[in-house]
Protein backbone atom coordinates (compact mmCIF):
# COMPACT_ATOMS: atom_id res chain seq x y z
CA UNK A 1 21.21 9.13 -19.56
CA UNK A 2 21.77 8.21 -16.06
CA UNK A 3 20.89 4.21 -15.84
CA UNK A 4 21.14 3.78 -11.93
CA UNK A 5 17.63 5.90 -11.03
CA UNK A 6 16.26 4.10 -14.01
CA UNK A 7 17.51 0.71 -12.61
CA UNK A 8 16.36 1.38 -9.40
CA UNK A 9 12.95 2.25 -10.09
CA UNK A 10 12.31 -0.76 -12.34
CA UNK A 11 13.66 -2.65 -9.31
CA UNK A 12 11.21 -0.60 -6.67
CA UNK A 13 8.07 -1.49 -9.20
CA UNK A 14 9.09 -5.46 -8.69
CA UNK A 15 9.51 -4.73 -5.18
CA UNK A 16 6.18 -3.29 -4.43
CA UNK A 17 4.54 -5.92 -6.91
CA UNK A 18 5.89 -9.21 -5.22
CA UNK A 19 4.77 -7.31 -1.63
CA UNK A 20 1.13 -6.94 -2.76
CA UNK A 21 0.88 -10.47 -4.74
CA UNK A 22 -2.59 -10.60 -7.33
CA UNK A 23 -4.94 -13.44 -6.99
CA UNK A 24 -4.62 -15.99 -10.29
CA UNK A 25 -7.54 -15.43 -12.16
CA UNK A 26 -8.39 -19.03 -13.10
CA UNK A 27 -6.99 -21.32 -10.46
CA UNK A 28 -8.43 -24.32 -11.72
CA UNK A 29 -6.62 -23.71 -14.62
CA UNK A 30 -3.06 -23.78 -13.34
CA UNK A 31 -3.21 -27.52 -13.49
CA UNK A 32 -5.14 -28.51 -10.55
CA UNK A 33 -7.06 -30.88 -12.35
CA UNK A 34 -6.64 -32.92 -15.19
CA UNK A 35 -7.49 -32.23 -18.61
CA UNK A 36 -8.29 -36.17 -19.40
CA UNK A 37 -11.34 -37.84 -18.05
CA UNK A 38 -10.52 -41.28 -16.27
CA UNK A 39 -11.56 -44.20 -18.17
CA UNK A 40 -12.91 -46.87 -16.10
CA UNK A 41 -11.56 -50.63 -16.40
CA UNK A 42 -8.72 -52.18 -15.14
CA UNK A 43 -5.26 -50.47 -15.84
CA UNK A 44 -3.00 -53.02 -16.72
CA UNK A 45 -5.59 -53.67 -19.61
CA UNK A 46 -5.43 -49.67 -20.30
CA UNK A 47 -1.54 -49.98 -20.37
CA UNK A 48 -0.92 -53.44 -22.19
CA UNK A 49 -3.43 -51.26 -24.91
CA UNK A 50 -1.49 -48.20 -25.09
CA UNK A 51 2.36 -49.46 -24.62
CA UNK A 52 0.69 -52.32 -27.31
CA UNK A 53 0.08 -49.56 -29.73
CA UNK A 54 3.33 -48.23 -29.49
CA UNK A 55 5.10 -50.78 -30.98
CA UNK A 56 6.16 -52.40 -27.18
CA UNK A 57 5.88 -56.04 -26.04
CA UNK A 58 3.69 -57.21 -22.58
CA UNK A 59 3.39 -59.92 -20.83
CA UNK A 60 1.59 -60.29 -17.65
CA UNK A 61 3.25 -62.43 -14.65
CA UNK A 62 1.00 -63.85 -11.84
CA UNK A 63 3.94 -64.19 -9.96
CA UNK A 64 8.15 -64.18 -9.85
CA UNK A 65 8.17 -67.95 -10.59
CA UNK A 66 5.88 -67.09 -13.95
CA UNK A 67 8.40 -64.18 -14.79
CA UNK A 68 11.15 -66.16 -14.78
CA UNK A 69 9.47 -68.33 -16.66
CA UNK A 70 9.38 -65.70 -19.76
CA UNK A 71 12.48 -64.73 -19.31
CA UNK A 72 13.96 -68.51 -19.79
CA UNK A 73 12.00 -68.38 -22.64
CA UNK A 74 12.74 -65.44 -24.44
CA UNK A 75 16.40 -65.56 -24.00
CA UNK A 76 16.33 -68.90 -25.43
CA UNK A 77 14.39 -68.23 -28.69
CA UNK A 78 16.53 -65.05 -29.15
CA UNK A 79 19.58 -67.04 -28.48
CA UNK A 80 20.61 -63.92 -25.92
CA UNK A 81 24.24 -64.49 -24.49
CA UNK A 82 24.00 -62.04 -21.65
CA UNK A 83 21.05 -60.30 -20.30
CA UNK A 84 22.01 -57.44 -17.86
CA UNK A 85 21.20 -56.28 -14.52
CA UNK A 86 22.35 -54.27 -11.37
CA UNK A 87 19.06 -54.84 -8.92
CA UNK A 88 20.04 -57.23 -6.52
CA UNK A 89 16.24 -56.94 -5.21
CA UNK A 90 15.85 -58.19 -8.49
CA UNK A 91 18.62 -60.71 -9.33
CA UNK A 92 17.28 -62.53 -5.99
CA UNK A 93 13.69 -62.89 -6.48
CA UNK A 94 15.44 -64.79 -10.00
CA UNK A 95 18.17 -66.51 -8.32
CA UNK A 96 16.66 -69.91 -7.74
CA UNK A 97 15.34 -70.23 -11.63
CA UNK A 98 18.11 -71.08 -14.45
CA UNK A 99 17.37 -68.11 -17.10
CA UNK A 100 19.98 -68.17 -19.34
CA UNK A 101 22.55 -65.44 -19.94
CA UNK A 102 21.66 -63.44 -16.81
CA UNK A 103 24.69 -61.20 -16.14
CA UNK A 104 27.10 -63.66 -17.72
CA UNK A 105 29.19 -60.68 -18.93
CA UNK A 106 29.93 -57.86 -16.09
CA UNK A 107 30.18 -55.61 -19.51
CA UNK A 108 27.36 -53.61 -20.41
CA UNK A 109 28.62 -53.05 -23.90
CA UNK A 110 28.49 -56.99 -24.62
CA UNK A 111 24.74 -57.59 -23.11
CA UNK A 112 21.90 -58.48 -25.84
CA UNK A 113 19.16 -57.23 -23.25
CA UNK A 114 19.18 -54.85 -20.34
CA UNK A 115 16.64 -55.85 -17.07
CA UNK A 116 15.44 -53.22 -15.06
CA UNK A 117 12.54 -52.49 -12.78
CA UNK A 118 10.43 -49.47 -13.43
CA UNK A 119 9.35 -46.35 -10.82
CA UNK A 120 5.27 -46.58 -12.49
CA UNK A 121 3.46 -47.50 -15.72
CA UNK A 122 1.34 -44.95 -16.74
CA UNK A 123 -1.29 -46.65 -18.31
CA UNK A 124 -3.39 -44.00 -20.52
CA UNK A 125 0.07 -43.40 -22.18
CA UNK A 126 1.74 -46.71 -22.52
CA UNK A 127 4.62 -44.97 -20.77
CA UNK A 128 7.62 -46.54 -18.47
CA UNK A 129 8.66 -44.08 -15.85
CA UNK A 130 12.16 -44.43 -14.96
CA UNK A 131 14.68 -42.47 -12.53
CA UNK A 132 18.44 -41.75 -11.77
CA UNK A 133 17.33 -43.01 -8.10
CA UNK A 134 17.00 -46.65 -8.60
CA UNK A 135 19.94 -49.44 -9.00
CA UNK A 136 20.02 -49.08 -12.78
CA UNK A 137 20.98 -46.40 -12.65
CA UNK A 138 21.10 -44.09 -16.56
CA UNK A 139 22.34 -46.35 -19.04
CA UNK A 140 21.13 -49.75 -18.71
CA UNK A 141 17.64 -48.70 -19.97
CA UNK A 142 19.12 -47.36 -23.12
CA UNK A 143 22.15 -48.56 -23.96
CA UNK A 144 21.42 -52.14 -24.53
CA UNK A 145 19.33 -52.76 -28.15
CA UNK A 146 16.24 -54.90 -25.64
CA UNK A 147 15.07 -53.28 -22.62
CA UNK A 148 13.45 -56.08 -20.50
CA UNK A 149 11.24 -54.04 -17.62
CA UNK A 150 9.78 -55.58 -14.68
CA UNK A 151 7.24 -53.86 -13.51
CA UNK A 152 4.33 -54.10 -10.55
CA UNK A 153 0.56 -53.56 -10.21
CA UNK A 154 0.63 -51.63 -7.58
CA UNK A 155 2.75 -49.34 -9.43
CA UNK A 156 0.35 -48.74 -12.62
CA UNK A 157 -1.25 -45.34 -12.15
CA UNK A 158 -3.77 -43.59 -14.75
CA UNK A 159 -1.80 -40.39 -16.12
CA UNK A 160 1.57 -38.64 -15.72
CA UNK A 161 -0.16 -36.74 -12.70
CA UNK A 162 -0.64 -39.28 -10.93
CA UNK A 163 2.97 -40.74 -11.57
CA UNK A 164 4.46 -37.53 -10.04
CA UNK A 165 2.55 -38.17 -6.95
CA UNK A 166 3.75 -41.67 -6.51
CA UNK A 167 7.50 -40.67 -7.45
CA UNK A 168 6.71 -37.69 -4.57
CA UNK A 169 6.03 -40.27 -1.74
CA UNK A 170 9.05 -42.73 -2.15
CA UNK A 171 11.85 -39.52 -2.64
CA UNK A 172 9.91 -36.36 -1.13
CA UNK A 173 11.12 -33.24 -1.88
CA UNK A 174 14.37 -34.91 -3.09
CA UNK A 175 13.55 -36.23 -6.40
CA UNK A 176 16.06 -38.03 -8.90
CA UNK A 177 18.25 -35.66 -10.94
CA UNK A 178 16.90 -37.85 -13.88
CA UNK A 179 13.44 -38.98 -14.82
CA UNK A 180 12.55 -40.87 -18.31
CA UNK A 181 9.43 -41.40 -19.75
CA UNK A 182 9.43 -44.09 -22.24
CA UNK A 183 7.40 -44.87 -24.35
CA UNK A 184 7.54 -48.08 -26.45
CA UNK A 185 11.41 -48.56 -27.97
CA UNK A 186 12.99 -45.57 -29.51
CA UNK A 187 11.99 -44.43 -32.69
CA UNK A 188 11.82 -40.72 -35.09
CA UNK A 189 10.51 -39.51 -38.24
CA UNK A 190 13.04 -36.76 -38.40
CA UNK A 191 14.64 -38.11 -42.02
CA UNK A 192 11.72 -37.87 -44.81
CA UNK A 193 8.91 -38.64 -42.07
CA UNK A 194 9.80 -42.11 -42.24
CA UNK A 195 9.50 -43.79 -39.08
CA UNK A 196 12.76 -45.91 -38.07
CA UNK A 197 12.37 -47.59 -34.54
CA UNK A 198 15.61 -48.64 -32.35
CA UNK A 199 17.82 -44.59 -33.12
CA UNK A 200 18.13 -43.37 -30.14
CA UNK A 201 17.95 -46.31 -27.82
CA UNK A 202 16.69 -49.53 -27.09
CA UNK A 203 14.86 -51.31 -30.74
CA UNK A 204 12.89 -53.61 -28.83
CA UNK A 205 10.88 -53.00 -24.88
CA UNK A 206 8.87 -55.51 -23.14
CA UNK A 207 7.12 -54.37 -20.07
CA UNK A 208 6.69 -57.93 -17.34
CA UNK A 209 4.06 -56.67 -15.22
CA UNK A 210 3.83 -58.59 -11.86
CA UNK A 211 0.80 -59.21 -9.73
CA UNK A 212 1.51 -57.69 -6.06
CA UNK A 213 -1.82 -57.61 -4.74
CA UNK A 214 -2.56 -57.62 -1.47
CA UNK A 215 -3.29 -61.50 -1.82
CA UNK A 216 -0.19 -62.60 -3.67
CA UNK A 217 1.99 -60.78 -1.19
């Protein structure tokens, strides 16, 4: 059997089928729309539900002053020796307020709690959207057993749709090479369908959401 004529057809079939291109048949159905209907209220209440639900800690912060606040607080009562972070937009919106343990060790591997910002909440999944793109970088999401996020109202959207399209306007056609959804700390049924939280990552999140409305700013 000669294989080249019978490669070369197959080839001249592709050819002539990507030249005369077919209509989709359903275009509403190639994810155009989505396949949730929007619930109406506010969606910090939507999230603090969902991300509640999934085992994750919120607290809501008027302002920087009132996150610091919770932060002083929580690292006392958990007696944390070194919270850590690499977002100096971060570190100076907290410089002026004492909260304890904030990068006292320049070693990830000795920090009790990891701070990072966030890219978006999604708020009909309780989900933190993170990226390779910001300060933080891969590891100090997961590697510490607390996340601590700090997150932003004007960053809540509805569904993971609508996260893409905010990610899509700050990096453009350039996206991170890594985005993480993450929802609540890590957890997996995969021994005897018994649910063990903290495996694969982080055993406790708490998502700090931060009023930036138009009026605050």
């Amino acid at each position: 059997m000669n294989v080249a004529p019978c490669k070369e057809n197959i080839l001249k079939r592709v050819r002539n089928a990507l030249s005369q291109p077919v209509p989709l048949p359903y275009p509403q159905a190639e994810g155009k729309q989505s396949v949730f209907q929007k619930q109406e209220g506010d969606l910090g209440v939507l999230f603090a539900e969902s991300f509640s639900q999934l085992l994750g800690r919120f607290v809501f912060c008027a302002h920087h002053e009132e996150l610091a606040e919770n932060l002083a607080v929580l690292a006392k009562t958990n007696q944390w020796r070194s919270i850590y972070c690499r977002e100096l937009q971060l570190l100076h919106a907290l410089e002026a307020h004492q909260i304890p343990g904030l990068n006292a060790s320049a070693d990830i591997r000795e920090a009790d709690a990891g701070l990072t910002t966030s890219e978006a909440l999604v708020a009909r999944t309780g989900t933190v959207v993170l990226s390779a793109g910001q300060p933080s970088g891969r590891t100090v999401g997961v590697f510490p057993p607390v996340h601590l996020v700090v997150a932003y109202t004007d960053q809540l959207v509805y569904d993971i749709r609508d996260a893409f399209a905010l990610l899509r306007d700050k990096y453009g056609d350039t996206l991170p090479s890594m985005l993480s959804f993450q929802s609540g700390p890590s957890r997996t049924s995969d021994i005897e369908k018994t649910s063990v939280v903290g495996v694969h990552g982080p055993k406790e999140v708490y998502v700090f959401l931060v009023d930036r409305s138009p009026e605050v700013i």
